[in-house]
N, C-alpha and C. Protein backbone atom coordinates (compact mmCIF):
# COMPACT_ATOMS: atom_id res chain seq x y z
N UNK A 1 0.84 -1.18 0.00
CA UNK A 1 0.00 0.00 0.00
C UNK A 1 0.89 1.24 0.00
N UNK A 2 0.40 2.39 -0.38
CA UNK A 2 1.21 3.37 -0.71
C UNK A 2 0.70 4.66 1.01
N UNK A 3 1.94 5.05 0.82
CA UNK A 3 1.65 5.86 2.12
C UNK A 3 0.56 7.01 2.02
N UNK A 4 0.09 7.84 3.22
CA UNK A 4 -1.14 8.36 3.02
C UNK A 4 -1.10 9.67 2.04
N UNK A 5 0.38 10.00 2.04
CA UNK A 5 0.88 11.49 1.12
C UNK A 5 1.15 10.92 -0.16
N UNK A 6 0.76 9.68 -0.69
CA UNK A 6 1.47 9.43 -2.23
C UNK A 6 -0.07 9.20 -2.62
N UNK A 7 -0.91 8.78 -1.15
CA UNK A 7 -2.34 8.60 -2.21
C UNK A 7 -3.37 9.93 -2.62
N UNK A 8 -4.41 9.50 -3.86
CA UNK A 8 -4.54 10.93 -4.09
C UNK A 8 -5.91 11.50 -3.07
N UNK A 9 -6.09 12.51 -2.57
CA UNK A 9 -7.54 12.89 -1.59
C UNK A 9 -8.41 12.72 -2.75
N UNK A 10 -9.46 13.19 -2.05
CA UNK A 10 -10.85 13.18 -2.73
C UNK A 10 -11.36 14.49 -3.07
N UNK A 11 -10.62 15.67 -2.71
CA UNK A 11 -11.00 16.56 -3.47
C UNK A 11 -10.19 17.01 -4.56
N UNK A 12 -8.89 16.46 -4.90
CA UNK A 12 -7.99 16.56 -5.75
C UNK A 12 -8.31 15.52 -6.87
N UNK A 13 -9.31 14.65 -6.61
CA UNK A 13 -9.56 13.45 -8.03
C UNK A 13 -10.36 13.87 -8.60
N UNK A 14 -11.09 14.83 -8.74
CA UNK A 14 -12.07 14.92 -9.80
C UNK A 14 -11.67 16.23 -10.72
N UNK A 15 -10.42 17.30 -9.99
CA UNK A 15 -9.61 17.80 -11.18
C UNK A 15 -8.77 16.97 -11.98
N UNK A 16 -8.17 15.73 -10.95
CA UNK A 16 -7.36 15.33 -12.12
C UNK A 16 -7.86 14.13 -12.88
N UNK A 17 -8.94 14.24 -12.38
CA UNK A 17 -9.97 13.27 -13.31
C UNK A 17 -10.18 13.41 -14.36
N UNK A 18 -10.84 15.19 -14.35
CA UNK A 18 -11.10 15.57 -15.84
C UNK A 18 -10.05 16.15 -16.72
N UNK A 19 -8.84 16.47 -16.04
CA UNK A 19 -7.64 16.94 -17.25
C UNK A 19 -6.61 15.70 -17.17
N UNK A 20 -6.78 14.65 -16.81
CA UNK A 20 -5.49 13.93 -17.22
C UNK A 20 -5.91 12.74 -18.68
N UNK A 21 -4.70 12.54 -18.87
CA UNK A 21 -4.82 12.10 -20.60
C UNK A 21 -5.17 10.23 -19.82
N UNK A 22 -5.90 9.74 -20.72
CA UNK A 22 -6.38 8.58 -20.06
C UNK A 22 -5.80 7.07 -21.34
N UNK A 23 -5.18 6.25 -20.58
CA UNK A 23 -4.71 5.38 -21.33
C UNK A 23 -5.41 3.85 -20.81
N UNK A 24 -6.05 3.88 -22.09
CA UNK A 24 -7.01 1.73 -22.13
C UNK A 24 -6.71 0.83 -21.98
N UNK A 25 -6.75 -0.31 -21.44
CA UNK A 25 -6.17 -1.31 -21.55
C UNK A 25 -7.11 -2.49 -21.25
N UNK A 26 -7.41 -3.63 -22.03
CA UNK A 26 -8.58 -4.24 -21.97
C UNK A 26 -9.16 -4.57 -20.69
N UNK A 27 -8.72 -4.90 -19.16
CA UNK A 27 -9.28 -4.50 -18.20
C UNK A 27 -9.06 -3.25 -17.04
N UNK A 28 -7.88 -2.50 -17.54
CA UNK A 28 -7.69 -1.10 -16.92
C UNK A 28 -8.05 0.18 -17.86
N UNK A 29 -8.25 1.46 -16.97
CA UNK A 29 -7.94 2.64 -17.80
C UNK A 29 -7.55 3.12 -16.28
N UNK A 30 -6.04 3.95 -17.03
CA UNK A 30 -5.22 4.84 -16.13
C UNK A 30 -5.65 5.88 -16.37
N UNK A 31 -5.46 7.02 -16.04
CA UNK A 31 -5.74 8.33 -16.11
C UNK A 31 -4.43 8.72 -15.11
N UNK A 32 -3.78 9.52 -15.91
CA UNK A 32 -2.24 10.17 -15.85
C UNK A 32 -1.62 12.06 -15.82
N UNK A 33 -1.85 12.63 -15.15
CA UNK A 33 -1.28 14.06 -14.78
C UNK A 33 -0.87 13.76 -14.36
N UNK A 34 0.53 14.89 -15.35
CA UNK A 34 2.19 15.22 -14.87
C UNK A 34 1.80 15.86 -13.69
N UNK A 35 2.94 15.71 -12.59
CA UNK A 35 2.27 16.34 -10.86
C UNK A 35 3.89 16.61 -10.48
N UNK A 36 4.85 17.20 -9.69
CA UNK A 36 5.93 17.25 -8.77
C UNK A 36 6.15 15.59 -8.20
N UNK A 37 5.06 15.34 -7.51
CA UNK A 37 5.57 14.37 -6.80
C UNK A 37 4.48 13.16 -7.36
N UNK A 38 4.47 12.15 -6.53
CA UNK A 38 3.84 11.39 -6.70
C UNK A 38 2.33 11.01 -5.96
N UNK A 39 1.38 11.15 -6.86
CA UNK A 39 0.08 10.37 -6.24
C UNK A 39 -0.94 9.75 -6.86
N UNK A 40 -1.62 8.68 -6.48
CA UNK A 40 -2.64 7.33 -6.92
C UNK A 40 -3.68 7.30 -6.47
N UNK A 41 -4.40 6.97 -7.43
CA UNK A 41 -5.62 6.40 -6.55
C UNK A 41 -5.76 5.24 -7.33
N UNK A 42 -6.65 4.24 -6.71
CA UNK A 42 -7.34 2.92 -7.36
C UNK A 42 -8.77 3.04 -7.28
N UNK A 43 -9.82 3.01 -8.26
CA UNK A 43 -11.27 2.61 -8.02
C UNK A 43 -11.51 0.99 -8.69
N UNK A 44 -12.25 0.73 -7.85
CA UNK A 44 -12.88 -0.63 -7.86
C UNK A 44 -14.12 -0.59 -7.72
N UNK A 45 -15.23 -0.58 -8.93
CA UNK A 45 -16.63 -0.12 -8.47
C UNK A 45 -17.54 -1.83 -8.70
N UNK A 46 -18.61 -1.27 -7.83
CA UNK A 46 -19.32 -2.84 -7.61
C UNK A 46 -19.62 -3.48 -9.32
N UNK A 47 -19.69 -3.07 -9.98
CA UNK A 47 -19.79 -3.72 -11.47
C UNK A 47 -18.41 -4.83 -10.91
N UNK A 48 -17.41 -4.57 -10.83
CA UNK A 48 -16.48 -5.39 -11.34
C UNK A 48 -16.37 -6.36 -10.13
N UNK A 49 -16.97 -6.08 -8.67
CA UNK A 49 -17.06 -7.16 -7.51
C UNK A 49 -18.28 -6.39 -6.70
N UNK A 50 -19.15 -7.33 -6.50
CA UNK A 50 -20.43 -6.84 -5.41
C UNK A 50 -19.96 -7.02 -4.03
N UNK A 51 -18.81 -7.85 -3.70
CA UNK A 51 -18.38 -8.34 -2.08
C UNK A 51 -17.43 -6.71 -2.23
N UNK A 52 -17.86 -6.57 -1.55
CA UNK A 52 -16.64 -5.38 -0.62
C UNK A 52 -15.18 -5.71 -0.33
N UNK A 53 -15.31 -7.22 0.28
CA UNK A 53 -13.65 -7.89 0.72
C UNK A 53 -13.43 -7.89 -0.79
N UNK A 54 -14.02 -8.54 -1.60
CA UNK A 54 -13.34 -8.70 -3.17
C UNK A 54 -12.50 -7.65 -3.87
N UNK A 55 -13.28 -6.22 -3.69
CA UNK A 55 -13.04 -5.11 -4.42
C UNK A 55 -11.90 -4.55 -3.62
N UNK A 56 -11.99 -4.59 -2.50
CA UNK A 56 -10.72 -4.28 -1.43
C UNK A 56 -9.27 -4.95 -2.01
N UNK A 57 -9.60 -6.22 -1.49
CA UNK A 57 -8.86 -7.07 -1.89
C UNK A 57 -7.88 -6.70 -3.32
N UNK A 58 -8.79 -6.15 -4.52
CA UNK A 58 -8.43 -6.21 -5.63
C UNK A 58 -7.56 -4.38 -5.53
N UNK A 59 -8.40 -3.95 -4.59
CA UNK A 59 -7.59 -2.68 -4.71
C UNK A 59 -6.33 -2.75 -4.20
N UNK A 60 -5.90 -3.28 -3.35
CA UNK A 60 -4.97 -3.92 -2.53
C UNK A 60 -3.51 -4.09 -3.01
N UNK A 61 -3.95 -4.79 -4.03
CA UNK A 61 -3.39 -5.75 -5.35
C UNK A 61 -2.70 -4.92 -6.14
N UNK A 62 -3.61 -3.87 -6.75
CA UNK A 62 -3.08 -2.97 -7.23
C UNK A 62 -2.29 -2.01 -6.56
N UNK A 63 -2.57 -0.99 -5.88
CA UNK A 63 -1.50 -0.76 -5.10
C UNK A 63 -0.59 -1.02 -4.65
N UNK A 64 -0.16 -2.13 -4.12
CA UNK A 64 0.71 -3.12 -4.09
C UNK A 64 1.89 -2.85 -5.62
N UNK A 65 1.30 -3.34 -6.53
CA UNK A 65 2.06 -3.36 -7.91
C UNK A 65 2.48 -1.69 -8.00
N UNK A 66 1.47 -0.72 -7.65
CA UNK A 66 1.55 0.81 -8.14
C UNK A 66 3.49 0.78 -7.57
N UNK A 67 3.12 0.45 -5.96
CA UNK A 67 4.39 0.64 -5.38
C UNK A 67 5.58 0.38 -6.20
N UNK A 68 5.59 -1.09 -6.51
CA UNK A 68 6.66 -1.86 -6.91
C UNK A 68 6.75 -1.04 -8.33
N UNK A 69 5.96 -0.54 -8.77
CA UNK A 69 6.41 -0.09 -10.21
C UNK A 69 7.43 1.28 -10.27
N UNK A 70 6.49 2.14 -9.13
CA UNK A 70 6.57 3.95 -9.45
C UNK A 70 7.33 4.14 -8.31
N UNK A 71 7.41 3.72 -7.18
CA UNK A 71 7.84 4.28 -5.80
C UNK A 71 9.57 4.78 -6.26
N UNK A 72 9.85 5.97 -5.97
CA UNK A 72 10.99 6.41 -5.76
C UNK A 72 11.63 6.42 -7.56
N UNK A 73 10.33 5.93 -8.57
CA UNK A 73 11.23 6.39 -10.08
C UNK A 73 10.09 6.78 -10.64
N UNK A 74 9.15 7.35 -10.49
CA UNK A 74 7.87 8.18 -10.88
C UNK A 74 7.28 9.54 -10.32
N UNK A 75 6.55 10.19 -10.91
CA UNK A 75 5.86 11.35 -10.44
C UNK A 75 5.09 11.62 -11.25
N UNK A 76 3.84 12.02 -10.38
CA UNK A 76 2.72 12.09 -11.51
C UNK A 76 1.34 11.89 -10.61
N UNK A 77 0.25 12.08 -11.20
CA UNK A 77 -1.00 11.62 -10.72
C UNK A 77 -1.42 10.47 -11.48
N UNK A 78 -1.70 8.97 -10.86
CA UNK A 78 -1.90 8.36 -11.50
C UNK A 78 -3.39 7.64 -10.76
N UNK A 79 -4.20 7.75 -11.84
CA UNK A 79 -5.63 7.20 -11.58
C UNK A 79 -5.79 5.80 -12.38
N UNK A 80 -6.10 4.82 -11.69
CA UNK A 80 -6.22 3.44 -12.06
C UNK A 80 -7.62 3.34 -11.68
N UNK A 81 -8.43 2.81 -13.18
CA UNK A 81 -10.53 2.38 -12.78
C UNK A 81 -10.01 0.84 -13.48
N UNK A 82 -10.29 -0.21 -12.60
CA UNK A 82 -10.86 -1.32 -13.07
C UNK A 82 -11.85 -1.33 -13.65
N UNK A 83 -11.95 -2.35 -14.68
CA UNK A 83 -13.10 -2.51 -15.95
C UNK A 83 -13.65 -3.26 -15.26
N UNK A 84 -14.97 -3.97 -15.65
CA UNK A 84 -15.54 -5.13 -15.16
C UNK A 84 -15.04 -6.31 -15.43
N UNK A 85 -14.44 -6.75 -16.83
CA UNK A 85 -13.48 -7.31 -17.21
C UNK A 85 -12.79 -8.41 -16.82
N UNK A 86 -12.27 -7.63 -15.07
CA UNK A 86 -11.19 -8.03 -14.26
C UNK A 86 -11.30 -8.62 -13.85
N UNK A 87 -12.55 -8.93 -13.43
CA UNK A 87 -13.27 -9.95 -12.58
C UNK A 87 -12.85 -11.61 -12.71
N UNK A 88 -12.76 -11.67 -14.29
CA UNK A 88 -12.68 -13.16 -14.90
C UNK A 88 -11.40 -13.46 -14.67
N UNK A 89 -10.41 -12.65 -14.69
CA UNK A 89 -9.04 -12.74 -14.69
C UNK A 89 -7.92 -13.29 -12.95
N UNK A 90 -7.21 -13.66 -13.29
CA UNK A 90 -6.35 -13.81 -11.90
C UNK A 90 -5.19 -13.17 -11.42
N UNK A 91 -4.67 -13.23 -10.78
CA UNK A 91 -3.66 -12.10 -9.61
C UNK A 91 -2.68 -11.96 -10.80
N UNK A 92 -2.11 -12.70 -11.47
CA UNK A 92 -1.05 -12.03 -12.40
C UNK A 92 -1.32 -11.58 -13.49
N UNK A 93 -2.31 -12.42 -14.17
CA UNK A 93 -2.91 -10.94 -15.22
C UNK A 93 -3.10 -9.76 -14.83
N UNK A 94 -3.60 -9.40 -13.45
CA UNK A 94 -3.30 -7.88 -12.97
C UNK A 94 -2.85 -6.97 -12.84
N UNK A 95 -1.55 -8.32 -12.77
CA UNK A 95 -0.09 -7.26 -11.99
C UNK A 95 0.21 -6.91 -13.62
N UNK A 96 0.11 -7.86 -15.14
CA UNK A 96 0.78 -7.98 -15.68
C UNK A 96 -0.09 -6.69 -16.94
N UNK A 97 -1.40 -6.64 -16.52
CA UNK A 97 -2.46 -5.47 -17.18
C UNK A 97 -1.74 -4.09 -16.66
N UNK A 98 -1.25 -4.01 -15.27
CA UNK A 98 -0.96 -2.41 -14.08
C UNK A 98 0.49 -2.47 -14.90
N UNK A 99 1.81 -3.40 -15.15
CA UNK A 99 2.85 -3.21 -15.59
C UNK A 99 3.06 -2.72 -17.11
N UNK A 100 1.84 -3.56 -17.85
CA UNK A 100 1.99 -2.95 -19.74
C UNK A 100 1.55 -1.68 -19.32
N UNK A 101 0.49 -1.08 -18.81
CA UNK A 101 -0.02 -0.10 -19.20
C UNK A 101 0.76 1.54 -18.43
N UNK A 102 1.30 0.96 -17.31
CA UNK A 102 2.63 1.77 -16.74
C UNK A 102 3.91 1.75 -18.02
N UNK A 103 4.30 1.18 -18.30
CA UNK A 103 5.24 1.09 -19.10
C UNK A 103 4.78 2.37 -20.80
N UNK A 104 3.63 1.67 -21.16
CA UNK A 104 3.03 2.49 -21.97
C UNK A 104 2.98 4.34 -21.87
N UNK A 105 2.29 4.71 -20.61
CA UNK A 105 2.58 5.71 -20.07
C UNK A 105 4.50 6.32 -19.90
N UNK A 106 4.95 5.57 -19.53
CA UNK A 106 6.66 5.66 -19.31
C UNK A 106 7.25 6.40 -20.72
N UNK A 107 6.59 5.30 -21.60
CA UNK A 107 6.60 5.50 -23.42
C UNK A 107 6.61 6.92 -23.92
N UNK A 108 5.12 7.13 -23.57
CA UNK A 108 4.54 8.23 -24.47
C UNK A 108 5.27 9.57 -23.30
N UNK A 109 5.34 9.27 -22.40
CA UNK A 109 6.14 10.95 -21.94
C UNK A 109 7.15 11.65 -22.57
């Protein structure tokens, strides 16, 4: 999990909701503003798990990977929405959906 200053608040996600450039990926879309430092959020909405532990769980997951990817060689606002998609899929297609589509982003800067 990422510490409480790398994650993003809730009144700061819905500016960088609507101006950051948003990149697809058959069960993610990131949403990416250049920022100083670093901050994330993950949504997990009941479409993609109705259990609460599930969607947790899955947020978890991700964050987890955000760390291992960006911590200490990134900056930026980075917004991660699970598709519904995700659901069908297992723990390393996850990690391996959060790593192409980081990398992608890495790309196009």
């Amino acid at each position: 999990m990422l510490s409480k200053t790398e994650r993003l608040s809730r009144t700061k996600f819905a500016t960088y909701f609507k101006t950051g450039r948003r990149f697809n990926n058959d069960h993610l879309q990131v949403v990416y503003t250049p920022f100083p430092t670093l901050h994330c959020s993950v949504v997990v909405g009941k479409k993609v798990f109705k259990s609460a532990v599930k969607r947790n769980q899955l947020r978890r997951q991700i964050y987890a990977q955000l760390r291992t990817q960006l911590h200490g060689k990134a900056t930026g606002v980075y917004i991660v929405l699970v598709k519904p998609t995700m659901q069908k899929q297992t723990k390393n297609t996850a990690k391996e959906q959060v790593t192409t589509t980081l990398e992608k982003i890495s790309q196009s800067i």
